[in-house]
N, C-alpha and C. Protein backbone atom coordinates (compact mmCIF):
# COMPACT_ATOMS: atom_id res chain seq x y z
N UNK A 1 -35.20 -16.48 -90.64
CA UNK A 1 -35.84 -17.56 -91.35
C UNK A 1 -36.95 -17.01 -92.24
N UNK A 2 -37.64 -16.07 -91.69
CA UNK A 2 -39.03 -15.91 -92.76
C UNK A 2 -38.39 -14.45 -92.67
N UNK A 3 -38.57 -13.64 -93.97
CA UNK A 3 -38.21 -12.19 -94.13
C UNK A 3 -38.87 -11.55 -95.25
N UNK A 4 -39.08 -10.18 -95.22
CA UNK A 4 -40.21 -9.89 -96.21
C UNK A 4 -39.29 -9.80 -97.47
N UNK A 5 -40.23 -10.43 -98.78
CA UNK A 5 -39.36 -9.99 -99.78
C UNK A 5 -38.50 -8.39 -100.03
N UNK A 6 -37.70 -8.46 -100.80
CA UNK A 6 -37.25 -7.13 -100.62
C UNK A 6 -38.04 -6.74 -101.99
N UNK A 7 -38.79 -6.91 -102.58
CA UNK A 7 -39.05 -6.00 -103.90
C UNK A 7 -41.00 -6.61 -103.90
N UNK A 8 -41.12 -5.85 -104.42
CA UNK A 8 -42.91 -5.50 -104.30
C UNK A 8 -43.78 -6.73 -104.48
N UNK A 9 -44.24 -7.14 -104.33
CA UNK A 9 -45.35 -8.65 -104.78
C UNK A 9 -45.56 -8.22 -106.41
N UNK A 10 -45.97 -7.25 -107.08
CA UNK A 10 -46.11 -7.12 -108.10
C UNK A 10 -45.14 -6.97 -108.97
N UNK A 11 -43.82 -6.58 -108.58
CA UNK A 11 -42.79 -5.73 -109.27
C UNK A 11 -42.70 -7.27 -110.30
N UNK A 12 -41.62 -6.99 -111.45
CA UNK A 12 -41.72 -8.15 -112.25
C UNK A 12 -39.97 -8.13 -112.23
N UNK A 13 -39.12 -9.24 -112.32
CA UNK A 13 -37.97 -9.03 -113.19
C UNK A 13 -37.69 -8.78 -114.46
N UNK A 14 -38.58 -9.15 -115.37
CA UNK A 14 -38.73 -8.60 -116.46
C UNK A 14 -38.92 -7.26 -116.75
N UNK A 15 -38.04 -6.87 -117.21
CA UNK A 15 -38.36 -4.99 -117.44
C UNK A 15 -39.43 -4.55 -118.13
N UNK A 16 -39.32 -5.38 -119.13
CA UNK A 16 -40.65 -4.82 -120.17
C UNK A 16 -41.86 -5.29 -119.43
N UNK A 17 -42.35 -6.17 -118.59
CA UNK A 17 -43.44 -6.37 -118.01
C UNK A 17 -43.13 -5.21 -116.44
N UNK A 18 -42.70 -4.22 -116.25
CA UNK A 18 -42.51 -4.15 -114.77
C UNK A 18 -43.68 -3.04 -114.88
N UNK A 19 -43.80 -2.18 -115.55
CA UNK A 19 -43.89 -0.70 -115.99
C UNK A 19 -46.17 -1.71 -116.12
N UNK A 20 -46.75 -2.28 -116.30
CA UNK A 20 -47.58 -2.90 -116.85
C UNK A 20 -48.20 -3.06 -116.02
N UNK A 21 -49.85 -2.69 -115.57
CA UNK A 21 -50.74 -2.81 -114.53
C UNK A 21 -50.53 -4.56 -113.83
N UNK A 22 -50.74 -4.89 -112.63
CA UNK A 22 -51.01 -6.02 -112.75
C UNK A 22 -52.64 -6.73 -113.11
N UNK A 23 -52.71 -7.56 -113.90
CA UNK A 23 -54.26 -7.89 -114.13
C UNK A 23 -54.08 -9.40 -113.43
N UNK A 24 -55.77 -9.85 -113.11
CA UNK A 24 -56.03 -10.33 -112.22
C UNK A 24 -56.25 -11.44 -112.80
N UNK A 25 -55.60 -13.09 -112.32
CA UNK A 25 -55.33 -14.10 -113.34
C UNK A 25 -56.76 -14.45 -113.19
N UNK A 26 -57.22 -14.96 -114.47
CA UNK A 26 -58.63 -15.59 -114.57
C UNK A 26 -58.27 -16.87 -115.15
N UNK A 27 -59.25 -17.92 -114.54
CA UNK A 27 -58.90 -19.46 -114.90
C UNK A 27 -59.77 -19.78 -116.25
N UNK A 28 -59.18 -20.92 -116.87
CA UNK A 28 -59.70 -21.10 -117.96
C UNK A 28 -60.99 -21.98 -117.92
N UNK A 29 -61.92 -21.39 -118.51
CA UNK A 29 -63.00 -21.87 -118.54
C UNK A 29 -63.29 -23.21 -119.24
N UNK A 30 -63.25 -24.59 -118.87
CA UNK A 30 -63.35 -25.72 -119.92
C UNK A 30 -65.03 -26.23 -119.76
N UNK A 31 -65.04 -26.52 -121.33
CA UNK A 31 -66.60 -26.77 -122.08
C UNK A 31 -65.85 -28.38 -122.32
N UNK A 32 -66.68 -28.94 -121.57
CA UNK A 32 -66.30 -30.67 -121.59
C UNK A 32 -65.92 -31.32 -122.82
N UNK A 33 -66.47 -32.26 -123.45
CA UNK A 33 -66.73 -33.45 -124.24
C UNK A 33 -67.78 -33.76 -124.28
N UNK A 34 -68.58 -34.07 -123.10
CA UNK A 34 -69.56 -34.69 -122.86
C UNK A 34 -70.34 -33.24 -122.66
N UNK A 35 -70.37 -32.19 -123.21
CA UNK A 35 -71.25 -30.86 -122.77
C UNK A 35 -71.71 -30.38 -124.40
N UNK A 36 -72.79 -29.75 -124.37
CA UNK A 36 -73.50 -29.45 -125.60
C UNK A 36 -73.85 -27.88 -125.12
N UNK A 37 -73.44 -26.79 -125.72
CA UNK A 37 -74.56 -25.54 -125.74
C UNK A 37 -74.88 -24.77 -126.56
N UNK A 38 -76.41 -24.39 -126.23
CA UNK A 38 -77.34 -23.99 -127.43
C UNK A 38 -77.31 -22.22 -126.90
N UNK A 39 -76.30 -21.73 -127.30
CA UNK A 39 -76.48 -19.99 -127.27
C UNK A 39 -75.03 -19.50 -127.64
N UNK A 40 -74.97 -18.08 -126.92
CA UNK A 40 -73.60 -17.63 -127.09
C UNK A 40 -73.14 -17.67 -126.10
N UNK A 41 -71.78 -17.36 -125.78
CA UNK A 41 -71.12 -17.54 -124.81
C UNK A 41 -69.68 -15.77 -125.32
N UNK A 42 -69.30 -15.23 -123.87
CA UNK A 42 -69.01 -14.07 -123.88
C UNK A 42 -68.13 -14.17 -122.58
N UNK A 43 -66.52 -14.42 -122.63
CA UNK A 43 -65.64 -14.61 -121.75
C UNK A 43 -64.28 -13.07 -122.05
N UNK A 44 -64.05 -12.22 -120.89
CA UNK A 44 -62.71 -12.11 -120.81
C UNK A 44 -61.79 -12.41 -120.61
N UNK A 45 -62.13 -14.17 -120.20
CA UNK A 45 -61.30 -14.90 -120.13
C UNK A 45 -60.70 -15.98 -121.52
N UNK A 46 -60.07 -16.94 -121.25
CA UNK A 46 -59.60 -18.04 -122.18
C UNK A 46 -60.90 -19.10 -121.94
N UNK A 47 -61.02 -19.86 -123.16
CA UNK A 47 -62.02 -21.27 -123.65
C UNK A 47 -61.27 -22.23 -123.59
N UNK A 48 -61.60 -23.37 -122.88
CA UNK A 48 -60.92 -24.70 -123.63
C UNK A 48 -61.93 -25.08 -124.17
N UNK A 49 -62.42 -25.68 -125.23
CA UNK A 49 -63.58 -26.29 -126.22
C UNK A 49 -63.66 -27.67 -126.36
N UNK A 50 -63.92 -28.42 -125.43
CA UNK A 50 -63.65 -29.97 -126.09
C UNK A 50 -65.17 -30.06 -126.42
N UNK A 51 -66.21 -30.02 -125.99
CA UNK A 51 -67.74 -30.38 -127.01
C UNK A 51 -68.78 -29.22 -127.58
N UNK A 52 -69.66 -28.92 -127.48
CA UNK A 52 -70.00 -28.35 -128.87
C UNK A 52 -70.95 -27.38 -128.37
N UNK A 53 -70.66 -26.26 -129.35
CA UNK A 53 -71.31 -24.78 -128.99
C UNK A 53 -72.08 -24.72 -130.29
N UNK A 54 -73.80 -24.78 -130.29
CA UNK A 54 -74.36 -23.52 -131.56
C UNK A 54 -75.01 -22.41 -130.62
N UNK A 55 -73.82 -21.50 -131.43
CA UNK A 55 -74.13 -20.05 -130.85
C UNK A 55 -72.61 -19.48 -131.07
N UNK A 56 -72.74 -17.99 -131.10
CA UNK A 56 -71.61 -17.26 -130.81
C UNK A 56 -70.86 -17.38 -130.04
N UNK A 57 -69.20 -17.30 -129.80
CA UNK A 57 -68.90 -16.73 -129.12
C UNK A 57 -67.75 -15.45 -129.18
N UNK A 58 -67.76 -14.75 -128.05
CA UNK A 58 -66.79 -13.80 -127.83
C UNK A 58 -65.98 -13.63 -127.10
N UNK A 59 -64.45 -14.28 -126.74
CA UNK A 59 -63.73 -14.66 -125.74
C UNK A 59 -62.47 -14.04 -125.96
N UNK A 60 -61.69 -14.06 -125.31
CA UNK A 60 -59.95 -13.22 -125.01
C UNK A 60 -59.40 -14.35 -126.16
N UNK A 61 -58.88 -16.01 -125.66
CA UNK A 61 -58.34 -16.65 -126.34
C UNK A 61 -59.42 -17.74 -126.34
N UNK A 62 -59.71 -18.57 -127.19
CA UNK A 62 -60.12 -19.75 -127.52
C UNK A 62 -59.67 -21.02 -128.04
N UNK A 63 -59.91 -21.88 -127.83
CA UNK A 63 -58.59 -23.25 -128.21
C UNK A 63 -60.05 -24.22 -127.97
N UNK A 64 -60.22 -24.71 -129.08
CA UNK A 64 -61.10 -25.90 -129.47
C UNK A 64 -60.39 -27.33 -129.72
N UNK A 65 -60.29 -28.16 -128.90
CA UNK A 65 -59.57 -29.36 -129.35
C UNK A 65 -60.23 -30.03 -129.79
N UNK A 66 -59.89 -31.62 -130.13
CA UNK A 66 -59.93 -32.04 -131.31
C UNK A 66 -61.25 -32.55 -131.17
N UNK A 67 -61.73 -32.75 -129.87
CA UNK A 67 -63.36 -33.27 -130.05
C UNK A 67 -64.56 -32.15 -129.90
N UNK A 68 -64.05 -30.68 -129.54
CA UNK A 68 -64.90 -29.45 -129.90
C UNK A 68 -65.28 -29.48 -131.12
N UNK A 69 -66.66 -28.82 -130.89
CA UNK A 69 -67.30 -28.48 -132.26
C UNK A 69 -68.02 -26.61 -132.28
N UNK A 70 -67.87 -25.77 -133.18
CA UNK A 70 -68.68 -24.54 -133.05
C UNK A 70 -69.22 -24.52 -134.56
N UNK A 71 -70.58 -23.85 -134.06
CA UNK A 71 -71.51 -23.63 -135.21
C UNK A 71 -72.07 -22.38 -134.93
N UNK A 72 -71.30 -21.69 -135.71
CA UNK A 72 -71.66 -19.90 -135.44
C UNK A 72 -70.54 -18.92 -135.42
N UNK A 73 -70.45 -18.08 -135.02
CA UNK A 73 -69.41 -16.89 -135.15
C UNK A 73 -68.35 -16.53 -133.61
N UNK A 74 -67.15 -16.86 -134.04
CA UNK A 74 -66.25 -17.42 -133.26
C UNK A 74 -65.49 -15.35 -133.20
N UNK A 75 -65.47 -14.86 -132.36
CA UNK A 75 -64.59 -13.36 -132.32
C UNK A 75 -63.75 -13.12 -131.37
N UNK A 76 -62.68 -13.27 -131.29
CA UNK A 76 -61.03 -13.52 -130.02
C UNK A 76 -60.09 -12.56 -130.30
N UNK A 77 -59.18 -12.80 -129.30
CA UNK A 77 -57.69 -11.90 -129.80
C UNK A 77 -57.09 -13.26 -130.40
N UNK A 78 -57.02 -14.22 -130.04
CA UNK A 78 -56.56 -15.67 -130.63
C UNK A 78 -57.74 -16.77 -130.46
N UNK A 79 -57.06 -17.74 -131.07
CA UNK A 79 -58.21 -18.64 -131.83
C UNK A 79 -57.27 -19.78 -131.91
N UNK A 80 -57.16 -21.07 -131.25
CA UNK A 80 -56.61 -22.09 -132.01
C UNK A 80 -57.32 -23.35 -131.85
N UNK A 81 -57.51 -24.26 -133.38
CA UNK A 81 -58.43 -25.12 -133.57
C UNK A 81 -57.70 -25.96 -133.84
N UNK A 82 -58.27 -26.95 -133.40
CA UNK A 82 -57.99 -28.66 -134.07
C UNK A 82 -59.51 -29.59 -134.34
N UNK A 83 -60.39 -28.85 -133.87
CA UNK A 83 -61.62 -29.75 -133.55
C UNK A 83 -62.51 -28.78 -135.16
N UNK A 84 -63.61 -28.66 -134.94
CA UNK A 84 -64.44 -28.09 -136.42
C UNK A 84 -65.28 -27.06 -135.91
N UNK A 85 -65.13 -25.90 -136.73
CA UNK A 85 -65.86 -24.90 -137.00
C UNK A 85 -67.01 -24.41 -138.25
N UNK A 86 -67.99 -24.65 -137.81
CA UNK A 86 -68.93 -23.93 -139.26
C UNK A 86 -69.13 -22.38 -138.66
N UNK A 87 -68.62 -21.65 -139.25
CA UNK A 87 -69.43 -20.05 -138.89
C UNK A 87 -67.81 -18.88 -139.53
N UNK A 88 -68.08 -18.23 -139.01
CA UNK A 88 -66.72 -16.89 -139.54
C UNK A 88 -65.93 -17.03 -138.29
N UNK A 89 -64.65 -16.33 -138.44
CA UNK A 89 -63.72 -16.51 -137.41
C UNK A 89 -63.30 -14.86 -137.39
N UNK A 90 -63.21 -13.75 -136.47
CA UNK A 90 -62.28 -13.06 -136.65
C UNK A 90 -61.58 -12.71 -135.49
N UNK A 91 -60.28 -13.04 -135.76
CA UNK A 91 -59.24 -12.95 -134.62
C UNK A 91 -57.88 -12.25 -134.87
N UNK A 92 -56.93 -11.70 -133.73
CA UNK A 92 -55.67 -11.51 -134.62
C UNK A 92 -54.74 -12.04 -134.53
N UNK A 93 -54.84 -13.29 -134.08
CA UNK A 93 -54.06 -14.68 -135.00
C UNK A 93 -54.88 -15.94 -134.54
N UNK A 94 -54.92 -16.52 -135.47
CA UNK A 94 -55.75 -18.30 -135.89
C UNK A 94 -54.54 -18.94 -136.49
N UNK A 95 -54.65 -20.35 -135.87
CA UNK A 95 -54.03 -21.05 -135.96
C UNK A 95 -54.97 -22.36 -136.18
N UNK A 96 -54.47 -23.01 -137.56
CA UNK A 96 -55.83 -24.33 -137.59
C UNK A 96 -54.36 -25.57 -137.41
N UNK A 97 -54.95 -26.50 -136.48
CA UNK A 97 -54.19 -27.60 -136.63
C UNK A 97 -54.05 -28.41 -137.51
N UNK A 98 -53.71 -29.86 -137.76
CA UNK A 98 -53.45 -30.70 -138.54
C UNK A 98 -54.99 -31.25 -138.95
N UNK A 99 -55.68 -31.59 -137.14
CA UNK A 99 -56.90 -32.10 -137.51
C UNK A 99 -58.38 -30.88 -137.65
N UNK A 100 -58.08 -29.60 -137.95
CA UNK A 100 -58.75 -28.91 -138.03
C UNK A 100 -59.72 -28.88 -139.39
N UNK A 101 -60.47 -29.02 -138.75
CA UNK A 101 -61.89 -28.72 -140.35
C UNK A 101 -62.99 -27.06 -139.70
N UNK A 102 -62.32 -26.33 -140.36
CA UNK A 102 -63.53 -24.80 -140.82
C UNK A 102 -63.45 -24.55 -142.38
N UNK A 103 -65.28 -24.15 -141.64
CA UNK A 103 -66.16 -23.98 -143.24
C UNK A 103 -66.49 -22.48 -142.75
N UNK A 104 -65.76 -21.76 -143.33
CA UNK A 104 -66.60 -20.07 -143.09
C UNK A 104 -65.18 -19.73 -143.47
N UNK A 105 -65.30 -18.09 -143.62
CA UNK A 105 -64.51 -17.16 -143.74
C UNK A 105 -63.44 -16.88 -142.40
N UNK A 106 -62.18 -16.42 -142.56
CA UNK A 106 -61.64 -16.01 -141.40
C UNK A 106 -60.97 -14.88 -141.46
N UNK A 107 -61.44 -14.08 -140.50
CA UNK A 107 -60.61 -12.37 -140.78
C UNK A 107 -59.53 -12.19 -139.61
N UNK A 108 -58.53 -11.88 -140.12
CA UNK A 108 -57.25 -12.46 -138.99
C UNK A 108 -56.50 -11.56 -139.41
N UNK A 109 -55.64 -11.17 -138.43
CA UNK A 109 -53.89 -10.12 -138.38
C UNK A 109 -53.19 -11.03 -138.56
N UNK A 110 -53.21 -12.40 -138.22
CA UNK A 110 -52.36 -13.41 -138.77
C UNK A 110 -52.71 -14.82 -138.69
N UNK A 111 -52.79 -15.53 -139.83
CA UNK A 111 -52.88 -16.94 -140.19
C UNK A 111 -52.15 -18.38 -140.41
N UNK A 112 -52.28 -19.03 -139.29
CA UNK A 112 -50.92 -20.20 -139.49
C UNK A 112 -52.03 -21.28 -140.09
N UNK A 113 -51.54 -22.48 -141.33
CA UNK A 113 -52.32 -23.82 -141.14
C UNK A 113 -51.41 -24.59 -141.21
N UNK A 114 -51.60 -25.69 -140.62
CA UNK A 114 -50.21 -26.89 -140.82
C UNK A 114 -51.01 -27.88 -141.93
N UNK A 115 -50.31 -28.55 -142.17
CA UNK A 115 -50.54 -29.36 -143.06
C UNK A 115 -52.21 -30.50 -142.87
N UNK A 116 -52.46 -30.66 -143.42
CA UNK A 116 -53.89 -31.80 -143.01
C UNK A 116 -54.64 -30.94 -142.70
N UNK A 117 -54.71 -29.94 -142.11
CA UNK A 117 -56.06 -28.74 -141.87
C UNK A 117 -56.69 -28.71 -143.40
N UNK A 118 -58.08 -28.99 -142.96
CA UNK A 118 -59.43 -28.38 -143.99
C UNK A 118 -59.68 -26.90 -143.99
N UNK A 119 -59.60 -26.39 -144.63
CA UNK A 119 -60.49 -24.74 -144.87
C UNK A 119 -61.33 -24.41 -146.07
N UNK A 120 -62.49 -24.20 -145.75
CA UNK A 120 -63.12 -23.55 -146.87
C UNK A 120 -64.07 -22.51 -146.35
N UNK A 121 -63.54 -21.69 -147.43
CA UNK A 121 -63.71 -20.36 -146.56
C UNK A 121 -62.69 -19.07 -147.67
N UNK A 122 -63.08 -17.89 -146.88
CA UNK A 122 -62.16 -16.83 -147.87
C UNK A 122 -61.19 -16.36 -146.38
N UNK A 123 -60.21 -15.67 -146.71
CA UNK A 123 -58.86 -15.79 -145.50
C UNK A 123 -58.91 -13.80 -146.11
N UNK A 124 -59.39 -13.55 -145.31
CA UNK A 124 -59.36 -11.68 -145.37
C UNK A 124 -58.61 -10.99 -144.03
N UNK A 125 -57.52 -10.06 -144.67
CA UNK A 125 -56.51 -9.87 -143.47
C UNK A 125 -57.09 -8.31 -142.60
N UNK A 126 -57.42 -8.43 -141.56
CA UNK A 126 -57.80 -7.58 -140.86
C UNK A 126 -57.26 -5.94 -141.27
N UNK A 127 -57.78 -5.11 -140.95
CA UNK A 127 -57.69 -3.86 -141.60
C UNK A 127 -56.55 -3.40 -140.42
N UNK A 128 -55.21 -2.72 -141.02
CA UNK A 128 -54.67 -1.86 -139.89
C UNK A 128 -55.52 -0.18 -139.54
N UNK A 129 -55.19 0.18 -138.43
CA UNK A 129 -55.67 1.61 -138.59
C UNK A 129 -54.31 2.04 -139.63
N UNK A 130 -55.22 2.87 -139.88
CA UNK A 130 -54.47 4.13 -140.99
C UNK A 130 -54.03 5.39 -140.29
N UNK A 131 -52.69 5.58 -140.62
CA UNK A 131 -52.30 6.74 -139.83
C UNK A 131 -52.56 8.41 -140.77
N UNK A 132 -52.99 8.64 -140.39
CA UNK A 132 -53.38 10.35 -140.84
C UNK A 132 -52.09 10.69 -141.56
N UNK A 133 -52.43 10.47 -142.89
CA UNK A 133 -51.61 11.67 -143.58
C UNK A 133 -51.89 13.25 -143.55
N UNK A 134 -50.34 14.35 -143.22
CA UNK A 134 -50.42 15.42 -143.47
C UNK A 134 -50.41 16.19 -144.35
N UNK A 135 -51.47 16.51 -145.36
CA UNK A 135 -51.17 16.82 -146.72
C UNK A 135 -50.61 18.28 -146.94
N UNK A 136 -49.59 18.87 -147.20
CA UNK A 136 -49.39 20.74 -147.26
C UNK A 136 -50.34 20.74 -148.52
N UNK A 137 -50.86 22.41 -148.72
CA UNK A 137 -51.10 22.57 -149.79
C UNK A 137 -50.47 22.99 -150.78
N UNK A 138 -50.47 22.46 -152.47
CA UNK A 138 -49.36 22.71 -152.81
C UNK A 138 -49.45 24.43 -153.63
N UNK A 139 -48.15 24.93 -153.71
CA UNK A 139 -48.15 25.91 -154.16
C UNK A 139 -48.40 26.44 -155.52
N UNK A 140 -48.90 27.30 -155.65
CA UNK A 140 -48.96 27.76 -157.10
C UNK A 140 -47.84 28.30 -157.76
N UNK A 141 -47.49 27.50 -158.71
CA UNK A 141 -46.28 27.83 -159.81
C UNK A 141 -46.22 29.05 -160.48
């Protein structure tokens, strides 16, 4: 009736995830509606955003819905808004919803807007690294 699994607590069926440390699930941090804060905020985890941040933040993923507000400098691996941003965004992918309004710049590896999203702002695409060219020297003719 009860028997130990036969394959590891961690092992994955997925191949491409098997080979991959396991990391340790962290819950998502939710900022109410009814919540206001005056600073920055600095998560390795995920944001839910429903009311309003002036101050930075610096988080893994962030997701501001539609009654969040940020006023200040927003920096993620992802970013998705529906609610309003005043400040810069840089992430490597943003996604603004339908009901999204940002006023600032956004520096992104990749940019979705759907239709009805506000932006004003300049849209600058994140720098790749540059791979080292090998230059020979050339010979004399």
């Amino acid at each position: 009736m009860f028997s130990k699994p036969s394959k590891p607590a961690n092992a994955s069926s997925r191949p491409e995830l098997a080979d991959t440390p396991s990391r340790k699930p962290i819950a998502m941090s939710l900022i109410a509606e009814n919540v206001s804060v005056d600073g920055d905020i600095a998560s390795d985890g995920d944001i839910q955003l429903d009311g309003a941040v002036h101050g930075d933040l610096k988080v893994a993923h962030l997701s501001i819905g539609e009654t969040g507000q940020v006023e200040g400098a927003i920096t993620a691996d992802a970013v998705e808004i529906r609610g309003r941003v005043a400040g810069t965004i840089t992430a490597k992918t943003v996604r603004l919803f339908a009901s999204a309004k940002v006023d600032g710049d956004i520096t992104h590896g990749q940019l979705a807007i759907e239709a009805g999203a506000h932006f004003a702002g300049r849209s600058v695409k994140l720098d790749e690294p540059q791979q080292e060219q090998l230059s020979l020297p050339m010979a004399a003719e």
